[in-house]
PDB file of N, CA and C in Angstrom:
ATOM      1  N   UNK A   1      95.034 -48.063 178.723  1.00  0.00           N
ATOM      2  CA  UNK A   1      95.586 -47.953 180.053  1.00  0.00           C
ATOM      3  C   UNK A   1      95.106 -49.106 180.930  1.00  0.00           C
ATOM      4  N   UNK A   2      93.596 -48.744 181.246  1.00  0.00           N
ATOM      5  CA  UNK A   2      93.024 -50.565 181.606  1.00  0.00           C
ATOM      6  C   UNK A   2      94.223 -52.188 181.445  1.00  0.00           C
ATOM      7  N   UNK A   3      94.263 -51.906 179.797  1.00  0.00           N
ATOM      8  CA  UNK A   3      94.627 -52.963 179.428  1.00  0.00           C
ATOM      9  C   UNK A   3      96.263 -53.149 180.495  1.00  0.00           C
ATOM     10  N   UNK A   4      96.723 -51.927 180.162  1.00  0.00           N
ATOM     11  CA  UNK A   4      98.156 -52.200 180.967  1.00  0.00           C
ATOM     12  C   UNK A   4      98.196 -52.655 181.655  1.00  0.00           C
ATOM     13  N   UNK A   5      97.682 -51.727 182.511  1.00  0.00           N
ATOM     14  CA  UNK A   5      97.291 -52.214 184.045  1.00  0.00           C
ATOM     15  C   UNK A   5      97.143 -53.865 184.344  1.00  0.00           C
ATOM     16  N   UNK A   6      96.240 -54.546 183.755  1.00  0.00           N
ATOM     17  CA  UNK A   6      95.239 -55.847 183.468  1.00  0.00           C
ATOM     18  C   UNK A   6      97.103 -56.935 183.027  1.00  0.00           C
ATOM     19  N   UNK A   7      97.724 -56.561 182.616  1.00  0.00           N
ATOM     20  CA  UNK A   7      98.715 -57.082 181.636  1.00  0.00           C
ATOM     21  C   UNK A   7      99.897 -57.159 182.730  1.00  0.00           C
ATOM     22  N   UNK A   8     100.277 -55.992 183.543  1.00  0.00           N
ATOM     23  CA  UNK A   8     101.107 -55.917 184.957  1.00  0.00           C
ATOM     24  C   UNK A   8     101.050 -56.659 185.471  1.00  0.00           C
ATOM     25  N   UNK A   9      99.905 -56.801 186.426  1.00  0.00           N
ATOM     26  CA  UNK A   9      99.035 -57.015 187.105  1.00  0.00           C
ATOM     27  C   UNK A   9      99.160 -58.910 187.086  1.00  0.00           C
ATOM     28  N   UNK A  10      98.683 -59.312 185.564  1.00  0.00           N
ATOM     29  CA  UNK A  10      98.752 -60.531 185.437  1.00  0.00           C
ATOM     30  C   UNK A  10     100.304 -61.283 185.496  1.00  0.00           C
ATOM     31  N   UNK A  11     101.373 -60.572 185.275  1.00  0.00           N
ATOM     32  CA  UNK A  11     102.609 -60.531 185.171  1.00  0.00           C
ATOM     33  C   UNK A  11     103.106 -60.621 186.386  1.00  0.00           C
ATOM     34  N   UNK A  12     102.491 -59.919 187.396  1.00  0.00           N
ATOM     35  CA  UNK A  12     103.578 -59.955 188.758  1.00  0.00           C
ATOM     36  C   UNK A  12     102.913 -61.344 189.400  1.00  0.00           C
ATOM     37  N   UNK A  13     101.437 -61.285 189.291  1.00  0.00           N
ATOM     38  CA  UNK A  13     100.902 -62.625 189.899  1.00  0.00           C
ATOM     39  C   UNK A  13     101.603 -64.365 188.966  1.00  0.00           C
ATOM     40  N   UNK A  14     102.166 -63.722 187.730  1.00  0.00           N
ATOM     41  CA  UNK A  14     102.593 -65.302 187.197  1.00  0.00           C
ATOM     42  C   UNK A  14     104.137 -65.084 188.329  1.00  0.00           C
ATOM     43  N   UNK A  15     104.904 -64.135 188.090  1.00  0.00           N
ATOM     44  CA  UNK A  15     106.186 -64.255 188.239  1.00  0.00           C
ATOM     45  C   UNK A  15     105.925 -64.687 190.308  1.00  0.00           C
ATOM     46  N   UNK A  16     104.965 -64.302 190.646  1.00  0.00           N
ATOM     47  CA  UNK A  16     104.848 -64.655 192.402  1.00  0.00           C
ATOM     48  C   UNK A  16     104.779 -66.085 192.333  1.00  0.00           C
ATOM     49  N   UNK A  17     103.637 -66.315 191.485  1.00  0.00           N
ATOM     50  CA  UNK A  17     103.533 -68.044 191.050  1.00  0.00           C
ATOM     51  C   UNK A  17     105.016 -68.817 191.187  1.00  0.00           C
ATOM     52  N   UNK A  18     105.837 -68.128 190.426  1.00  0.00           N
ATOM     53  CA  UNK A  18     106.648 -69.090 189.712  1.00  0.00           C
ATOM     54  C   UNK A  18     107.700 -68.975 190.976  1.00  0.00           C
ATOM     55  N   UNK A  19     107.715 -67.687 191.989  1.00  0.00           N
ATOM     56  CA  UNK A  19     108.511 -67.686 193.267  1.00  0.00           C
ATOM     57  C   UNK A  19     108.259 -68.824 194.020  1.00  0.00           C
ATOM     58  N   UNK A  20     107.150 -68.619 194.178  1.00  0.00           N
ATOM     59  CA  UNK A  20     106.624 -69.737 195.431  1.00  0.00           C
ATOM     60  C   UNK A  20     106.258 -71.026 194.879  1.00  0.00           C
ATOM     61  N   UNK A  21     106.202 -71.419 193.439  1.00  0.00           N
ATOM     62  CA  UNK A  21     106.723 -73.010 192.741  1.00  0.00           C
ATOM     63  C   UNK A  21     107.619 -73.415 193.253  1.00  0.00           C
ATOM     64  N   UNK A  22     108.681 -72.463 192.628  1.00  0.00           N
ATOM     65  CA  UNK A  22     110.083 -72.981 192.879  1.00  0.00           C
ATOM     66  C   UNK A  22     110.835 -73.066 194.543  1.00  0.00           C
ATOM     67  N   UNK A  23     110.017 -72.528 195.300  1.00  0.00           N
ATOM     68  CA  UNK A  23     110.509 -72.485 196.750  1.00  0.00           C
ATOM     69  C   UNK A  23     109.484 -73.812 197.526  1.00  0.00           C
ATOM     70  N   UNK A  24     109.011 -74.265 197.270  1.00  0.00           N
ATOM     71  CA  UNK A  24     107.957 -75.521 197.254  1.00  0.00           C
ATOM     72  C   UNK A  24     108.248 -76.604 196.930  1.00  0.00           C
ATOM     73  N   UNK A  25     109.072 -77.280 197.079  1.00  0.00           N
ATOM     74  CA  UNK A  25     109.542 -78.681 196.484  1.00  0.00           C
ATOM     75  C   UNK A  25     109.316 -79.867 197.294  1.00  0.00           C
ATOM     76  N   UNK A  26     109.197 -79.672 198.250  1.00  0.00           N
ATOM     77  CA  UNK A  26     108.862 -80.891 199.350  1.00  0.00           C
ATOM     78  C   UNK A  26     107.622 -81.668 198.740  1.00  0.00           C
ATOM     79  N   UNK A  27     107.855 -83.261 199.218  1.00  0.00           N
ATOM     80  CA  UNK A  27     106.878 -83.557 198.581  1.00  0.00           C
ATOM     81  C   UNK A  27     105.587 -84.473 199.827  1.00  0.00           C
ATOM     82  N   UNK A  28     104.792 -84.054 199.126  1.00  0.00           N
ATOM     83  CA  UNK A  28     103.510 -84.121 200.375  1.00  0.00           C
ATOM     84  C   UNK A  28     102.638 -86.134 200.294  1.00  0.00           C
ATOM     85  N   UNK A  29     102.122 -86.108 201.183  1.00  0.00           N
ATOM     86  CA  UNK A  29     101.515 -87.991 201.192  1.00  0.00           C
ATOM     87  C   UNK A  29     100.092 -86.911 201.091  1.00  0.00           C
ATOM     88  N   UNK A  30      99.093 -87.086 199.844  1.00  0.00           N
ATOM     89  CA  UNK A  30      97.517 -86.708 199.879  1.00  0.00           C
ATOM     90  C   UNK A  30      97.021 -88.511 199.741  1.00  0.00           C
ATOM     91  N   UNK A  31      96.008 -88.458 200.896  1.00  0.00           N
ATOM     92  CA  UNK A  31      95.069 -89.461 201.553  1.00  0.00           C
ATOM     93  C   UNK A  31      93.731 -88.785 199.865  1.00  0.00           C
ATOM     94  N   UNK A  32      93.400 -89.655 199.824  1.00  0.00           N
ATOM     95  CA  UNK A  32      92.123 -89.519 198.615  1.00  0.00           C
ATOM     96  C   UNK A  32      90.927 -90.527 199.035  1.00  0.00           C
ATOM     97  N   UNK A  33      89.938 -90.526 198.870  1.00  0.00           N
ATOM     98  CA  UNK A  33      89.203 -91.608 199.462  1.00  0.00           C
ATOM     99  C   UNK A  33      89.670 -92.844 199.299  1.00  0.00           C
ATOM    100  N   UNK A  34      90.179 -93.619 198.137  1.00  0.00           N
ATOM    101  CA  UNK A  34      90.466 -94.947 197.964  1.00  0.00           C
ATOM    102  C   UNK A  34      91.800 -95.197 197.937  1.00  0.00           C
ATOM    103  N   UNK A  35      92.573 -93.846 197.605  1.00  0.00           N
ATOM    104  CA  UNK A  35      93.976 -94.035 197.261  1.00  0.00           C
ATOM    105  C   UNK A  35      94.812 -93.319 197.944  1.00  0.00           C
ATOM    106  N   UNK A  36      96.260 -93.318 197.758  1.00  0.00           N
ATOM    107  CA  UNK A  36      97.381 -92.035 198.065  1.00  0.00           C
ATOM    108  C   UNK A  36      98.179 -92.503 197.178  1.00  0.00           C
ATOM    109  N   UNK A  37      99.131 -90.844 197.208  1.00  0.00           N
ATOM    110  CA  UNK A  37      99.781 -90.619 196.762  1.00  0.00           C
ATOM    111  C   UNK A  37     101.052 -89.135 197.302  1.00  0.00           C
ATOM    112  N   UNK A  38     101.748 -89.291 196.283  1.00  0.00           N
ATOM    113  CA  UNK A  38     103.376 -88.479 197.011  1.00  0.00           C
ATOM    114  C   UNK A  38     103.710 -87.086 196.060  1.00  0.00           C
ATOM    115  N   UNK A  39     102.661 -86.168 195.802  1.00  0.00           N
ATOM    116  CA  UNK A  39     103.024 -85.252 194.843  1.00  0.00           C
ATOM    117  C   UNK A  39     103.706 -83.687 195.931  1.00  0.00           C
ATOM    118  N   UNK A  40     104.319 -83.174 194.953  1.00  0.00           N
ATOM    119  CA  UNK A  40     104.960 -81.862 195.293  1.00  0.00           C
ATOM    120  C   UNK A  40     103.965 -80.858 195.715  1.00  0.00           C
ATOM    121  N   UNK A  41     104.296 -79.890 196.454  1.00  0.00           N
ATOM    122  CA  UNK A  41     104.054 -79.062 197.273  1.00  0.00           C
ATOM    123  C   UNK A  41     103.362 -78.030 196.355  1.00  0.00           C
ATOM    124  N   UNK A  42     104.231 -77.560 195.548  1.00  0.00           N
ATOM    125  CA  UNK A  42     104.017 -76.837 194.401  1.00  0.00           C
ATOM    126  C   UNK A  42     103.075 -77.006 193.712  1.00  0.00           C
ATOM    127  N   UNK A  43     102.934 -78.161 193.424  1.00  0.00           N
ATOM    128  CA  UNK A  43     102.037 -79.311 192.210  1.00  0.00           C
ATOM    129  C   UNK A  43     100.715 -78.973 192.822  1.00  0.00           C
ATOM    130  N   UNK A  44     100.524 -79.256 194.148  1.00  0.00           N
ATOM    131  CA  UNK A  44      99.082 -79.672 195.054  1.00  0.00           C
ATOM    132  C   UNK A  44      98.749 -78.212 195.135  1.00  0.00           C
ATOM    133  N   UNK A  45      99.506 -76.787 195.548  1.00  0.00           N
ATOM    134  CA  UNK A  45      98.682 -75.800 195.262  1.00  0.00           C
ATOM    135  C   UNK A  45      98.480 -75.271 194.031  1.00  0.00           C
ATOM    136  N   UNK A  46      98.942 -75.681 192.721  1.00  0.00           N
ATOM    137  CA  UNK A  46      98.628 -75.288 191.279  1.00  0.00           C
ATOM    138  C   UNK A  46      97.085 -75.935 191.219  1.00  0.00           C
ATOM    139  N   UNK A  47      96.999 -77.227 191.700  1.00  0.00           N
ATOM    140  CA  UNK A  47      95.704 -77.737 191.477  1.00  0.00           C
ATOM    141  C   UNK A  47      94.348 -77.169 192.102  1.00  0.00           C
ATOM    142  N   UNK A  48      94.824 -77.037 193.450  1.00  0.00           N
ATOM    143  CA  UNK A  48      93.794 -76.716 194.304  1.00  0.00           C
ATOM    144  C   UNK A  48      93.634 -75.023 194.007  1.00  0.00           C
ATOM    145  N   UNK A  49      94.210 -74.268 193.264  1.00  0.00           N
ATOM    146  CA  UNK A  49      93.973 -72.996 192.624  1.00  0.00           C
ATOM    147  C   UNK A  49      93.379 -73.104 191.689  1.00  0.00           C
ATOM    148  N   UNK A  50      93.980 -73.993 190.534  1.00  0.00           N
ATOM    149  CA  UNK A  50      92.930 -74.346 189.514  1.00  0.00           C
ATOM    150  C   UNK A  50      91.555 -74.802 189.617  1.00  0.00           C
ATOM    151  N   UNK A  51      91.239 -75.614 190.337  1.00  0.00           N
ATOM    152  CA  UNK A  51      90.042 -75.918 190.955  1.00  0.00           C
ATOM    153  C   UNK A  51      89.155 -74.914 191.353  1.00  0.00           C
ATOM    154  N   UNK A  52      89.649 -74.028 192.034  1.00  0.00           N
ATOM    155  CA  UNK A  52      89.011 -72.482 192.520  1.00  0.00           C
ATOM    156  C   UNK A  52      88.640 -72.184 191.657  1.00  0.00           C
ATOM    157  N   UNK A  53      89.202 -71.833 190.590  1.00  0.00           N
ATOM    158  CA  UNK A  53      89.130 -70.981 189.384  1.00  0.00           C
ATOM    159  C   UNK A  53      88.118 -71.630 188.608  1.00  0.00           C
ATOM    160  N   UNK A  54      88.328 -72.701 188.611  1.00  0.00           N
ATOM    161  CA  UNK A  54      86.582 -73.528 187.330  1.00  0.00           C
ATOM    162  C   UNK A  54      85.803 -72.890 188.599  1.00  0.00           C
ATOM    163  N   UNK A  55      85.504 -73.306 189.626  1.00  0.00           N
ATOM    164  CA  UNK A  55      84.089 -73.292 190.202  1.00  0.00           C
ATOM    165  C   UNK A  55      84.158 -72.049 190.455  1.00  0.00           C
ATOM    166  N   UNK A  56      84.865 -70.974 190.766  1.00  0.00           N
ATOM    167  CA  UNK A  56      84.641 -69.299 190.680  1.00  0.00           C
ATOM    168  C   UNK A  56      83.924 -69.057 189.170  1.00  0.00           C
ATOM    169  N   UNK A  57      84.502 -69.661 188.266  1.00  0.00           N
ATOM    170  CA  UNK A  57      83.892 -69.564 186.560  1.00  0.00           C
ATOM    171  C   UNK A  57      82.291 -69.850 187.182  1.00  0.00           C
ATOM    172  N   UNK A  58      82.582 -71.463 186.829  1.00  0.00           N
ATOM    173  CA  UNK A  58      81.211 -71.976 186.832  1.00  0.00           C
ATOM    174  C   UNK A  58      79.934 -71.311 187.856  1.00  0.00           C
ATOM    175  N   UNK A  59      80.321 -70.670 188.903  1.00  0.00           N
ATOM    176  CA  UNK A  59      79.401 -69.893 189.720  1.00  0.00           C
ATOM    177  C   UNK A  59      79.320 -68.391 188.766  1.00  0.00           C
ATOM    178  N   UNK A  60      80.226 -68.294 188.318  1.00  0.00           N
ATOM    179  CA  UNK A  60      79.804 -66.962 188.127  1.00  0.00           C
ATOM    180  C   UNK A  60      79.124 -66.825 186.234  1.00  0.00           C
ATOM    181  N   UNK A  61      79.392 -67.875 185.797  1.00  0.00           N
ATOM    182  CA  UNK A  61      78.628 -68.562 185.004  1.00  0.00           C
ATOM    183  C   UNK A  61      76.866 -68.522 184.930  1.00  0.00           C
ATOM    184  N   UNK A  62      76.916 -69.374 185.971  1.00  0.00           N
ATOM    185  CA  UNK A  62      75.928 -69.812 186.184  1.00  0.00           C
ATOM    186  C   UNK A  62      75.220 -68.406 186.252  1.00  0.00           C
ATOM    187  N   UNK A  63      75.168 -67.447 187.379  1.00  0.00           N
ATOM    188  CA  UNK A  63      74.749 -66.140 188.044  1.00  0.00           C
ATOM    189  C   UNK A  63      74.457 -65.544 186.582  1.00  0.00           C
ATOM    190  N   UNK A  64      75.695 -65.161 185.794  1.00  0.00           N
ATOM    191  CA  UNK A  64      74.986 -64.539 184.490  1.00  0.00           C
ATOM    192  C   UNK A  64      74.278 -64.697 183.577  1.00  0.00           C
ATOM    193  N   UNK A  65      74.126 -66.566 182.944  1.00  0.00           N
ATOM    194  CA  UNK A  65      73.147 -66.764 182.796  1.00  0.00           C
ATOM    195  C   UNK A  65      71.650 -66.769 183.075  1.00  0.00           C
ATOM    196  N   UNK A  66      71.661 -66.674 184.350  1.00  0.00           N
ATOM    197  CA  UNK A  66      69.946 -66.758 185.138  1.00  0.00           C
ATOM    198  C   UNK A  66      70.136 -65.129 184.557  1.00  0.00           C
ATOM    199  N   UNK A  67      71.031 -64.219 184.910  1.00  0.00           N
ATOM    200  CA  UNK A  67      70.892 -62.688 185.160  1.00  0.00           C
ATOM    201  C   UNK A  67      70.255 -62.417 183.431  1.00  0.00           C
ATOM    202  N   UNK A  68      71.174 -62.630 182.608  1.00  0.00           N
ATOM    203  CA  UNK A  68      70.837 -62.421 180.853  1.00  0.00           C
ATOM    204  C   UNK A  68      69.575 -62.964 180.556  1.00  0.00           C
ATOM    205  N   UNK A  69      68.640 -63.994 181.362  1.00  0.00           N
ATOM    206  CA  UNK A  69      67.504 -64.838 180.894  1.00  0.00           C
ATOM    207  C   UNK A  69      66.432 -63.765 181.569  1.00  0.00           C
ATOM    208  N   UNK A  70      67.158 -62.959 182.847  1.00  0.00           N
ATOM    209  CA  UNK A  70      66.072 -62.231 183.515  1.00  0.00           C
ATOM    210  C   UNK A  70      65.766 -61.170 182.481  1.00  0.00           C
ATOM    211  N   UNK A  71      66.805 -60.293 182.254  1.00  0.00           N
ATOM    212  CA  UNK A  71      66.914 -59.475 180.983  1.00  0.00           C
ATOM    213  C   UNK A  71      66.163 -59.383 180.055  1.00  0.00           C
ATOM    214  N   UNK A  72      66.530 -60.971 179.285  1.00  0.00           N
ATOM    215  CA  UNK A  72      65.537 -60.796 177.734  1.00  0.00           C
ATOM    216  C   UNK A  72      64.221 -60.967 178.326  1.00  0.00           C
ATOM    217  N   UNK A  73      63.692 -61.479 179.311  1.00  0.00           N
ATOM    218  CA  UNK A  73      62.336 -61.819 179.928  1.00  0.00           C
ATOM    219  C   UNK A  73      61.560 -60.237 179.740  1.00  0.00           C
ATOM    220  N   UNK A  74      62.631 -59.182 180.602  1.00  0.00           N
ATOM    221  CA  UNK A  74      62.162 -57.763 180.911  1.00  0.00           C
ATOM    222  C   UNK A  74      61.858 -56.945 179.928  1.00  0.00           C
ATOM    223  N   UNK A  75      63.162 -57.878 179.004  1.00  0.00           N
ATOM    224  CA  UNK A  75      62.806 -56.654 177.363  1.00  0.00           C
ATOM    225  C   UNK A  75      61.789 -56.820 176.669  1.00  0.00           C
ATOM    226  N   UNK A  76      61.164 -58.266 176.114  1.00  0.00           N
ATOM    227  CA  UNK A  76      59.989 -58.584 176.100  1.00  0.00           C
ATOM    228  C   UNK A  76      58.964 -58.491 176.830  1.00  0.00           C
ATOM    229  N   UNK A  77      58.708 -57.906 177.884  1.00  0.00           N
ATOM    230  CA  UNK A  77      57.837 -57.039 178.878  1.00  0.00           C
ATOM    231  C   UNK A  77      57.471 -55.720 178.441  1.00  0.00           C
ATOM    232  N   UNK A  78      58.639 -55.528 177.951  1.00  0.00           N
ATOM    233  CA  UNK A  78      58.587 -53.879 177.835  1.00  0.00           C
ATOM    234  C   UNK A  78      57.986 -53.746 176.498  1.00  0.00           C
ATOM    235  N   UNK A  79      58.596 -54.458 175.368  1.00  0.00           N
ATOM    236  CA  UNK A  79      58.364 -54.194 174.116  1.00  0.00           C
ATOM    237  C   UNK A  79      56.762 -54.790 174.188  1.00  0.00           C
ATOM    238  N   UNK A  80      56.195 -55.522 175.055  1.00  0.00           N
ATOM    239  CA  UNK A  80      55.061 -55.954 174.970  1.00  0.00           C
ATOM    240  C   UNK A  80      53.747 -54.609 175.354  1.00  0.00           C
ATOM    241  N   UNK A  81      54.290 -54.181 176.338  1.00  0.00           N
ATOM    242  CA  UNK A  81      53.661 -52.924 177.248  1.00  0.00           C
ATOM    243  C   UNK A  81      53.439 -52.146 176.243  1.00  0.00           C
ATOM    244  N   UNK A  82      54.950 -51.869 175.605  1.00  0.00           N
ATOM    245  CA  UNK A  82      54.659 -50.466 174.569  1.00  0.00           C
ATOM    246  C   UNK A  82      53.966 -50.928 173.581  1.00  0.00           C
ATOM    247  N   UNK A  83      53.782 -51.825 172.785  1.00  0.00           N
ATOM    248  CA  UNK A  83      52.781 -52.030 171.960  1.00  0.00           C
ATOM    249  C   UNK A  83      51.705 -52.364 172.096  1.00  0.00           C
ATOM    250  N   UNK A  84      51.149 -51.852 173.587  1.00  0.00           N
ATOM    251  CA  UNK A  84      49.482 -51.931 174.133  1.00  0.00           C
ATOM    252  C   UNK A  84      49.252 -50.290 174.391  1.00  0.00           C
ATOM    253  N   UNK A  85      50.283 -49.449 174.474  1.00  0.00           N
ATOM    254  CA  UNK A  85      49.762 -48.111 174.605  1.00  0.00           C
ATOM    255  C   UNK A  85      49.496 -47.770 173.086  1.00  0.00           C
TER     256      UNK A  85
END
């Protein structure tokens, strides 16, 4: 059921995607530090979403690693403790 849900869910957000692609066509002047350029409307928020999405990863990445290192630290605490009683 989860899964359904998870599968919908991902389905209505592609098909919204693909609404507001296709209603987006104008094309925009992006200033860059050294350069410009003339890309689509559409184009510039696929990127700047994608972008979100690595550094939402990579933060949340990051967070579970430190969190899993705290972990094995605790379990070896414990297993240490109990083999002093």
């Amino acid at each position: 059921m989860k899964g359904l849900f998870s599968f919908l869910l991902l389905l209505l957000v592609f098909i919204i995607a693909i609404v507001v692609g296709s209603r987006n066509q104008e094309l925009l002047t992006v200033n860059y530090l050294i350069a410009q350029s003339e890309i689509r409307e559409s184009t510039l928020m696929a990127v700047c979403l994608g972008l979100g999405v690595i550094i939402g990863m990579f933060t949340m990445f990051s967070s579970w690693l430190r969190l899993t290192w705290q972990v094995s630290s605790l379990k070896s605490q414990v297993k240490k403790l109990a083999k002093e009683d």
